[in-house]
PDB file of N, CA and C in Angstrom:
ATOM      1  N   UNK A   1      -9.398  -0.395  -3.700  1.00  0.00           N
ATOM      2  CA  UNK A   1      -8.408  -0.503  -4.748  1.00  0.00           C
ATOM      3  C   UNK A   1      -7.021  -0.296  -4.155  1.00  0.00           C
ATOM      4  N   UNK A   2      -5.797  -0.488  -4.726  1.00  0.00           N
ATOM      5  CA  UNK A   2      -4.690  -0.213  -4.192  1.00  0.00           C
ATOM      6  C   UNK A   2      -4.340   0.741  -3.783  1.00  0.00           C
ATOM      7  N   UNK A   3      -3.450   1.179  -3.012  1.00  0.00           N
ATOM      8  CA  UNK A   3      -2.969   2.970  -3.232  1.00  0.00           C
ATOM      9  C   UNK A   3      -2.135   3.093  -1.715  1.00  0.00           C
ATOM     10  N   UNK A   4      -1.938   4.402  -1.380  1.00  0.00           N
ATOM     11  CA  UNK A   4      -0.988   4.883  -0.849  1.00  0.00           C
ATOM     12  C   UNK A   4      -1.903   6.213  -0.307  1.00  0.00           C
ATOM     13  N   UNK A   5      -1.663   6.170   1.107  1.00  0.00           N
ATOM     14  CA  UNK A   5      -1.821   7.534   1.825  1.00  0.00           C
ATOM     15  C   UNK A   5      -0.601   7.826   2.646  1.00  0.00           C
ATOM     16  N   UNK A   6      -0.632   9.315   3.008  1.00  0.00           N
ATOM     17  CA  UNK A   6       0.618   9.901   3.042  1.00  0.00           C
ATOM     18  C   UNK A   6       0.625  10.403   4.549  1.00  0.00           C
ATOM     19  N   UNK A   7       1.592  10.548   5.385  1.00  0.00           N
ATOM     20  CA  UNK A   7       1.683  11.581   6.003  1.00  0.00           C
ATOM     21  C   UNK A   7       1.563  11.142   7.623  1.00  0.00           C
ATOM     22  N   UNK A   8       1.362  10.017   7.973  1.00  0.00           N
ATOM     23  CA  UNK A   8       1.125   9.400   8.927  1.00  0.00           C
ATOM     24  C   UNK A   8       2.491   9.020   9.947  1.00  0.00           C
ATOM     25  N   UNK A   9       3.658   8.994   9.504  1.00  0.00           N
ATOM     26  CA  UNK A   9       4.581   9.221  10.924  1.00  0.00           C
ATOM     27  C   UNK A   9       4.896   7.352  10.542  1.00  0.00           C
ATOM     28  N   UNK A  10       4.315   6.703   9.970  1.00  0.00           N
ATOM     29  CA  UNK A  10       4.744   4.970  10.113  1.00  0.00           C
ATOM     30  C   UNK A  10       4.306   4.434   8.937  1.00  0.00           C
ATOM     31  N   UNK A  11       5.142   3.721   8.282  1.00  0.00           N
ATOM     32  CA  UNK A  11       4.673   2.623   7.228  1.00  0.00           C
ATOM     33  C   UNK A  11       3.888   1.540   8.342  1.00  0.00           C
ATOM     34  N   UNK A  12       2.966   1.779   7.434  1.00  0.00           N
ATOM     35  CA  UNK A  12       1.364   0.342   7.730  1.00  0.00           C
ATOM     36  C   UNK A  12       1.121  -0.004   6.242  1.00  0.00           C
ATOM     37  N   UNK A  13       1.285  -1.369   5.988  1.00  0.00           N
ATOM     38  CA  UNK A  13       0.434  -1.699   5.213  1.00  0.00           C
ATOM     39  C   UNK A  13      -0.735  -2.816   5.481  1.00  0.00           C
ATOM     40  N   UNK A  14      -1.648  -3.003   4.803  1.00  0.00           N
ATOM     41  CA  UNK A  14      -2.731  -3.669   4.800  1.00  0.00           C
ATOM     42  C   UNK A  14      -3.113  -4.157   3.542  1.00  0.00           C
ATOM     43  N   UNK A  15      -3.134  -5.639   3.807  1.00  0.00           N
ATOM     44  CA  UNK A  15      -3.560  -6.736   2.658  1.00  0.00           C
ATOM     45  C   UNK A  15      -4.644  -7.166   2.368  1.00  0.00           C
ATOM     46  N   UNK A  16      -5.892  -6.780   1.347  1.00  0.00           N
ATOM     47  CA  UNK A  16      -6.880  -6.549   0.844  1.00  0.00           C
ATOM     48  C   UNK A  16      -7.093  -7.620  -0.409  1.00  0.00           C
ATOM     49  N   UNK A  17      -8.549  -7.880  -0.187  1.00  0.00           N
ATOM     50  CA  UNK A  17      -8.773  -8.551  -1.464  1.00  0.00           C
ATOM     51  C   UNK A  17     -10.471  -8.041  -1.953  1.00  0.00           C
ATOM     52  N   UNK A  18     -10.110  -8.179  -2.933  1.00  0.00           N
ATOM     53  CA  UNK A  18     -11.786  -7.877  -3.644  1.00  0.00           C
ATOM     54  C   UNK A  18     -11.723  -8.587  -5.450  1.00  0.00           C
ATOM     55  N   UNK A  19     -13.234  -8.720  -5.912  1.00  0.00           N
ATOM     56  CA  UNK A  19     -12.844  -9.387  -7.142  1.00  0.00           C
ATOM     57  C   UNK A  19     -12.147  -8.760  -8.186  1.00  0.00           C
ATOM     58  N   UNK A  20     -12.458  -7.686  -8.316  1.00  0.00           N
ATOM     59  CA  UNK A  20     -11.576  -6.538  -9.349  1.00  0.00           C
ATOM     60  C   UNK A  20     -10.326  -6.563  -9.115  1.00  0.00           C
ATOM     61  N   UNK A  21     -10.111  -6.820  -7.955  1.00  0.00           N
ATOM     62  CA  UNK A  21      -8.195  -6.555  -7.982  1.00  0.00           C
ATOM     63  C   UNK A  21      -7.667  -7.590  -7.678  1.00  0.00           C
ATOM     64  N   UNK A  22      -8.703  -8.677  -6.974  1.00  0.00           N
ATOM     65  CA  UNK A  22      -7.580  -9.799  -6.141  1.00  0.00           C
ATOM     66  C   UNK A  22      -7.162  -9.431  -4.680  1.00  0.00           C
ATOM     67  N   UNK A  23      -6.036  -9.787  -4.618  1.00  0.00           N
ATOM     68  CA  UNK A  23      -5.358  -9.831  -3.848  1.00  0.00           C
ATOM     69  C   UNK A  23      -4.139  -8.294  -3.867  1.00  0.00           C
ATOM     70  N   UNK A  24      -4.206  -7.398  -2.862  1.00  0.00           N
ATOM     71  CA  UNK A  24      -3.867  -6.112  -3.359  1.00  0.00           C
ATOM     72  C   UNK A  24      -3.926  -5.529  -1.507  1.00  0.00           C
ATOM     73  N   UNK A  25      -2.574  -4.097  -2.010  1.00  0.00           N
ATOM     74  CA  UNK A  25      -2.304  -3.643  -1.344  1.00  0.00           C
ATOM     75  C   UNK A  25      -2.817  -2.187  -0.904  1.00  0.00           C
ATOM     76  N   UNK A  26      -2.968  -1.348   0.388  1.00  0.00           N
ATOM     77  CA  UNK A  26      -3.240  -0.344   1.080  1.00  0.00           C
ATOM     78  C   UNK A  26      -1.705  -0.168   1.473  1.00  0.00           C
ATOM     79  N   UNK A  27      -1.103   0.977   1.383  1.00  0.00           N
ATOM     80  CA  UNK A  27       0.542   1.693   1.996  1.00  0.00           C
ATOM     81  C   UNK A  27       0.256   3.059   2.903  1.00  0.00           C
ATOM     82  N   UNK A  28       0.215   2.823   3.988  1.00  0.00           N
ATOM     83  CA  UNK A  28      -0.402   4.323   4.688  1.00  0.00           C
ATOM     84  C   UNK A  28       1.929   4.597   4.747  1.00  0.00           C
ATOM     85  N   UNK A  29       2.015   5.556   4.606  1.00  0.00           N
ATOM     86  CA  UNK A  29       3.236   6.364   4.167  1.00  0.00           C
ATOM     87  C   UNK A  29       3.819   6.975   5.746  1.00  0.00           C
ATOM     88  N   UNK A  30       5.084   6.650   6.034  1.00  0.00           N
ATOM     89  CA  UNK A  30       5.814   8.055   6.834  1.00  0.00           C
ATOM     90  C   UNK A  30       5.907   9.103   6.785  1.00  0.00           C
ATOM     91  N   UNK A  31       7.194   9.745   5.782  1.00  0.00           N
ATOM     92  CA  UNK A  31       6.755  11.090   5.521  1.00  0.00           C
ATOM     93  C   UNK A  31       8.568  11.171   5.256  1.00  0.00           C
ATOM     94  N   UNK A  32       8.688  12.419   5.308  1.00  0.00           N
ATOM     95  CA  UNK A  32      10.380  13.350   4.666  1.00  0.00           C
ATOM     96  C   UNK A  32      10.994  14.010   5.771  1.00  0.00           C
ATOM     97  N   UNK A  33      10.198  13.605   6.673  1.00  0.00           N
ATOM     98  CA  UNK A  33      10.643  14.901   7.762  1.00  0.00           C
ATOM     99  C   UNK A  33      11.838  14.481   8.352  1.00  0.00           C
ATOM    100  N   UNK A  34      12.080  15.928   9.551  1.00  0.00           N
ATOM    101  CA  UNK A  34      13.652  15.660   9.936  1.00  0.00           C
ATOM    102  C   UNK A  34      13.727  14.445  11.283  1.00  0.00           C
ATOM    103  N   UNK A  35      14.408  13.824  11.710  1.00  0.00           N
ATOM    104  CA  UNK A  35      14.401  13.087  13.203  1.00  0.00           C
ATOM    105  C   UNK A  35      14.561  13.902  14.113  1.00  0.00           C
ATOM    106  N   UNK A  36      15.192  15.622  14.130  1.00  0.00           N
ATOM    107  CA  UNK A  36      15.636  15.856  15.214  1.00  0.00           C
ATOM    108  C   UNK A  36      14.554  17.089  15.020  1.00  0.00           C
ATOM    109  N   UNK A  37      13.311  17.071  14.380  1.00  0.00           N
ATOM    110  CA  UNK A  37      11.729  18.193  14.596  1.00  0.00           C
ATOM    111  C   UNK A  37      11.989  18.431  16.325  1.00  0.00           C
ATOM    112  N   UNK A  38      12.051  19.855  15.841  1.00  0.00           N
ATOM    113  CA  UNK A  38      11.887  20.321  17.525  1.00  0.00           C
ATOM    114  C   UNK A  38      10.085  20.550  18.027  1.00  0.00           C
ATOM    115  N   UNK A  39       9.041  19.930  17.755  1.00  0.00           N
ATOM    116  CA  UNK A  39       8.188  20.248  18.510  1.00  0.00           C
ATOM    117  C   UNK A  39       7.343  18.581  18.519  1.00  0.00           C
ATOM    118  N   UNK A  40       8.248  17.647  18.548  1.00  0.00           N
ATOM    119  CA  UNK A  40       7.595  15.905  18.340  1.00  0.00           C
ATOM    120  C   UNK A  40       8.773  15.438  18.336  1.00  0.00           C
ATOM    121  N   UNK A  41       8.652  13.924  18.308  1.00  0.00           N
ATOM    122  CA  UNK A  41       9.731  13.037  18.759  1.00  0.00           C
ATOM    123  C   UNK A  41      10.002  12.173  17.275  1.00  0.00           C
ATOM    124  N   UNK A  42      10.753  12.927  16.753  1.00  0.00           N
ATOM    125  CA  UNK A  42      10.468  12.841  15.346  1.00  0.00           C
ATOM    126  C   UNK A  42      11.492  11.215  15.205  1.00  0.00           C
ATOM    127  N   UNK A  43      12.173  11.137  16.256  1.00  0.00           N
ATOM    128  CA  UNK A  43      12.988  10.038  16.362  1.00  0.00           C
ATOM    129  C   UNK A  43      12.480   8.693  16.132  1.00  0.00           C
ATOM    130  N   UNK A  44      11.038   8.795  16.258  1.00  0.00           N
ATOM    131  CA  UNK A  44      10.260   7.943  16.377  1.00  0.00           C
ATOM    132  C   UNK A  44       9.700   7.517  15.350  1.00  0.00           C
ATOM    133  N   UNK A  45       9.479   7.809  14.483  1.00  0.00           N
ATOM    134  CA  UNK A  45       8.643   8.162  13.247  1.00  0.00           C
ATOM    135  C   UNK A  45       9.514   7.266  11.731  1.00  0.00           C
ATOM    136  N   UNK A  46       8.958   6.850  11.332  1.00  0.00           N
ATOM    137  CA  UNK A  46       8.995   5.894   9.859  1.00  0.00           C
ATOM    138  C   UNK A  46       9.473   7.399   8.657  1.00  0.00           C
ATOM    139  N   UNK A  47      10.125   7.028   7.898  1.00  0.00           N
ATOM    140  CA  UNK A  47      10.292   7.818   7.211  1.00  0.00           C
ATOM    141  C   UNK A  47      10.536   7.250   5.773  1.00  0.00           C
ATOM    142  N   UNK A  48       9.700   7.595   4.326  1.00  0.00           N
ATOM    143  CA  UNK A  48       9.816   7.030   3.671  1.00  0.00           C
ATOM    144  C   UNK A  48       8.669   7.356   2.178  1.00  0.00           C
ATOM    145  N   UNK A  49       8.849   6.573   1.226  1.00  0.00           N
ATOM    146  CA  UNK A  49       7.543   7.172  -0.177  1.00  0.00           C
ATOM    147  C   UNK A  49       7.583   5.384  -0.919  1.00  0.00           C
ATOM    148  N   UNK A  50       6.821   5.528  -1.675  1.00  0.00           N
ATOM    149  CA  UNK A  50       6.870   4.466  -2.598  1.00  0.00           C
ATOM    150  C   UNK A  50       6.272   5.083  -3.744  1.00  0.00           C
ATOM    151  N   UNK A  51       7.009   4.048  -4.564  1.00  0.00           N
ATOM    152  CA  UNK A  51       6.528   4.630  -6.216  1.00  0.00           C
ATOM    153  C   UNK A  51       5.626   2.989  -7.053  1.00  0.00           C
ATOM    154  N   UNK A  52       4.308   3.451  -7.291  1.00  0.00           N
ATOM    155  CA  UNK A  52       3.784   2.514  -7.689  1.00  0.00           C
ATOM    156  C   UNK A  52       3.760   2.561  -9.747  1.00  0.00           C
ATOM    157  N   UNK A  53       3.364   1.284  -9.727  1.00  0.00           N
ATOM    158  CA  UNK A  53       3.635   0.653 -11.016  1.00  0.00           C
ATOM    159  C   UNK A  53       2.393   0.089 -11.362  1.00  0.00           C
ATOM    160  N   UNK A  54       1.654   0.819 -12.088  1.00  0.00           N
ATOM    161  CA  UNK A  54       0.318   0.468 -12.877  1.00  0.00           C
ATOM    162  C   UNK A  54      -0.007   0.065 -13.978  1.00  0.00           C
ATOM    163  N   UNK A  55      -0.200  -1.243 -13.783  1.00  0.00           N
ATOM    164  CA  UNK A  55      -0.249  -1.894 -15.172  1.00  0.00           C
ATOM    165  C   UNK A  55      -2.499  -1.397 -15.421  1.00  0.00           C
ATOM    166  N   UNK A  56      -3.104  -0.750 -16.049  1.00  0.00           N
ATOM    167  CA  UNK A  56      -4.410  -0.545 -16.595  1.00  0.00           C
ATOM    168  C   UNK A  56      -5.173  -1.345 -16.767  1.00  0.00           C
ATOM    169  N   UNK A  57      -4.612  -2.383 -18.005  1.00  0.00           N
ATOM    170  CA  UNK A  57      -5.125  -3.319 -18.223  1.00  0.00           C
ATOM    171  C   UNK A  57      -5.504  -4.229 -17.884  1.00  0.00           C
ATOM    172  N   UNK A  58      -4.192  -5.164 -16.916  1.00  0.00           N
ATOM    173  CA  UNK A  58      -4.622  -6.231 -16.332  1.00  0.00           C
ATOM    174  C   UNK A  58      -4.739  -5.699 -14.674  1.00  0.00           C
ATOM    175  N   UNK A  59      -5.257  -4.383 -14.408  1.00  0.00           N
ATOM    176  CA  UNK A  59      -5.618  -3.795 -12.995  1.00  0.00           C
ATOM    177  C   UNK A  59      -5.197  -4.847 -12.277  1.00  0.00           C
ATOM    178  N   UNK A  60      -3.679  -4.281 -12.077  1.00  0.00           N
ATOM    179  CA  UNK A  60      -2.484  -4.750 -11.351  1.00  0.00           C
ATOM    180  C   UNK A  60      -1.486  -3.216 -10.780  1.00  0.00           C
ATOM    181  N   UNK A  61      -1.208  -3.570  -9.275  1.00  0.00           N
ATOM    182  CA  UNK A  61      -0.103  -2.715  -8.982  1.00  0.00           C
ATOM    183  C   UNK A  61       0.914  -3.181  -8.591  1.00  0.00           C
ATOM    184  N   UNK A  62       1.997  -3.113  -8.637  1.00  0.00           N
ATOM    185  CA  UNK A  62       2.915  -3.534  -7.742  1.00  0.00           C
ATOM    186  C   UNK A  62       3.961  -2.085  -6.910  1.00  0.00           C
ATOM    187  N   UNK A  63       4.266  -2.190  -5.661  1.00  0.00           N
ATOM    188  CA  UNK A  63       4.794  -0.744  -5.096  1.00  0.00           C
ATOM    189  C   UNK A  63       6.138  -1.239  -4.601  1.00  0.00           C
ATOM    190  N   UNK A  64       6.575  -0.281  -4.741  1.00  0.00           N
ATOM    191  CA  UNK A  64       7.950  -0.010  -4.613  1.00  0.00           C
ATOM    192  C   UNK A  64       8.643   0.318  -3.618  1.00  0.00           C
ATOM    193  N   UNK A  65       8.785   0.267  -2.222  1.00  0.00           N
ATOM    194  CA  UNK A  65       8.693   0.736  -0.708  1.00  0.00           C
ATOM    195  C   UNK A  65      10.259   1.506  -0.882  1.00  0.00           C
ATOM    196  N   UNK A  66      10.543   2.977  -0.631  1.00  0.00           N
ATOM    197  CA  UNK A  66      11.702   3.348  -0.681  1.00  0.00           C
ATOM    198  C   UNK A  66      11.822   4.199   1.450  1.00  0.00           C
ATOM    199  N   UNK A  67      12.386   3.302   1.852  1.00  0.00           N
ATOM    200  CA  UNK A  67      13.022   3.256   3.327  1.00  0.00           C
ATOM    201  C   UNK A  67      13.838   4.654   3.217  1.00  0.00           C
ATOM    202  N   UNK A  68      13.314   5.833   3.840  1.00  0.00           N
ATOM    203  CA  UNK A  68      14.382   7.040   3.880  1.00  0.00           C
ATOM    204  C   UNK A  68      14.784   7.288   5.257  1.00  0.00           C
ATOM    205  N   UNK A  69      16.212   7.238   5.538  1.00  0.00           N
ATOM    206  CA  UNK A  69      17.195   7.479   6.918  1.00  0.00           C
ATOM    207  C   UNK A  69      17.776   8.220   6.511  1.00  0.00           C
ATOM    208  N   UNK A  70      19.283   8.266   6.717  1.00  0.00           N
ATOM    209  CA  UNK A  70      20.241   9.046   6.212  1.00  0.00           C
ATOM    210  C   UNK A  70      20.719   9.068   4.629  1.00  0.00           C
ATOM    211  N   UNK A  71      20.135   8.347   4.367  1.00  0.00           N
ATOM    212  CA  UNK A  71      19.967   8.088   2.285  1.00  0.00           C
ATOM    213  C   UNK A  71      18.726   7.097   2.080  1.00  0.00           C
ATOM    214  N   UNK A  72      18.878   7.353   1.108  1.00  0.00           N
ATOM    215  CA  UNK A  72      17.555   5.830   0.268  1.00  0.00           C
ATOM    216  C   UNK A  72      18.442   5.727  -1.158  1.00  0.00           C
ATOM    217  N   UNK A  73      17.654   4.466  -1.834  1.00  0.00           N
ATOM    218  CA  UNK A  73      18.152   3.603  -2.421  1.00  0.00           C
ATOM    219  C   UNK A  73      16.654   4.057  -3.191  1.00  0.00           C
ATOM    220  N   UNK A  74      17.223   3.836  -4.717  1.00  0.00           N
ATOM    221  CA  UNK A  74      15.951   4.066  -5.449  1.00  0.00           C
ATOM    222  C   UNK A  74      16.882   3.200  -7.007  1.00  0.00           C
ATOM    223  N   UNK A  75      16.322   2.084  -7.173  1.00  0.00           N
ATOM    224  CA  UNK A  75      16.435   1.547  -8.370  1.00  0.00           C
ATOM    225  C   UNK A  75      18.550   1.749  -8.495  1.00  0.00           C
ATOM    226  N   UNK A  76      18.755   1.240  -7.595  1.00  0.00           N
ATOM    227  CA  UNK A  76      20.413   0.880  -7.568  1.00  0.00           C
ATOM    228  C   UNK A  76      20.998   2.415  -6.823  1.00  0.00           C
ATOM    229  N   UNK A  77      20.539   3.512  -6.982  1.00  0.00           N
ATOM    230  CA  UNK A  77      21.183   4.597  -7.024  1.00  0.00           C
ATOM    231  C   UNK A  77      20.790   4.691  -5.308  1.00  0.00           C
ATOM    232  N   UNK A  78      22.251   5.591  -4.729  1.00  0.00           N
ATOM    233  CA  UNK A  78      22.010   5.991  -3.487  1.00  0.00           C
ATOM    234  C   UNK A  78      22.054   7.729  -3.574  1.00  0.00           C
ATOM    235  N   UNK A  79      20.943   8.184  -2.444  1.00  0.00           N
ATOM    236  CA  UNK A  79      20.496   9.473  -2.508  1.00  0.00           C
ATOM    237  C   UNK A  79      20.873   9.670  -0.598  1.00  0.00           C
ATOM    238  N   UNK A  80      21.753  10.993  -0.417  1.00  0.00           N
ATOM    239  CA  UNK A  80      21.928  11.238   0.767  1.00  0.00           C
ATOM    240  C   UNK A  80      21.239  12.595   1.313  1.00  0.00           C
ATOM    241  N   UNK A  81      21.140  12.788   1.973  1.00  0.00           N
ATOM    242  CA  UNK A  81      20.484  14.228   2.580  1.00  0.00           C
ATOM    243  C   UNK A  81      21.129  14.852   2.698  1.00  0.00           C
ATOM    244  N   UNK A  82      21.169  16.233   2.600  1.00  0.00           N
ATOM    245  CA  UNK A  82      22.037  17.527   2.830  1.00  0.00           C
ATOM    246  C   UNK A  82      21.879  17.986   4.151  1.00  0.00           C
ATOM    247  N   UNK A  83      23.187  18.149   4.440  1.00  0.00           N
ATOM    248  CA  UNK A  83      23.740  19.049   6.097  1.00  0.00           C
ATOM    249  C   UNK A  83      22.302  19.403   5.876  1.00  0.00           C
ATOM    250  N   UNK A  84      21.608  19.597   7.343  1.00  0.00           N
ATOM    251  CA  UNK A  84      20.220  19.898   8.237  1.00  0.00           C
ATOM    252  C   UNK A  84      19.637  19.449   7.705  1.00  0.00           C
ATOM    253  N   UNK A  85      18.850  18.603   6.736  1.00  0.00           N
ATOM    254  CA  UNK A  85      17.814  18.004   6.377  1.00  0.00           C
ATOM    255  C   UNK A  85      17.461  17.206   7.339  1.00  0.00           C
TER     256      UNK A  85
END
């Protein structure tokens, strides 16, 4: 089924099909963390969430990929990080 796992350091997604859903998505997630983590190379690392949209009925998702750097963008609005984040 669709969905989202968390915590993995890189956006991966993977494009899936089955008869219940069709044609449908897997989002393995980055994460919130800082770039400059003193014990990993955090420089390296995807950073980021998505917010999915569940329609029940016609078992449909569609996701929302929100890219986090030094701000993200969420539905027009910009969001910045606070000194040391």
């Amino acid at each position: 089924m669709p969905g989202v796992s968390g915590h993995h350091h890189s956006h991966i997604v993977w494009s899936l099909y089955n008869q219940t859903f069709g044609s449908y998505e897997w989002h393995q997630m980055g994460a919130g963390h800082k770039n400059d983590a003193s014990y990993t190379l955090g420089e390296k690392w995807n950073r980021g969430f998505n917010i999915a949209h569940v329609d029940t009925l016609k078992k449909s998702t569609v996701f929302e990929y929100v890219h986090v750097a030094d701000h993200a963008v969420v539905g027009g609005k910009y969001y910045h990080r606070a000194e040391g984040e």
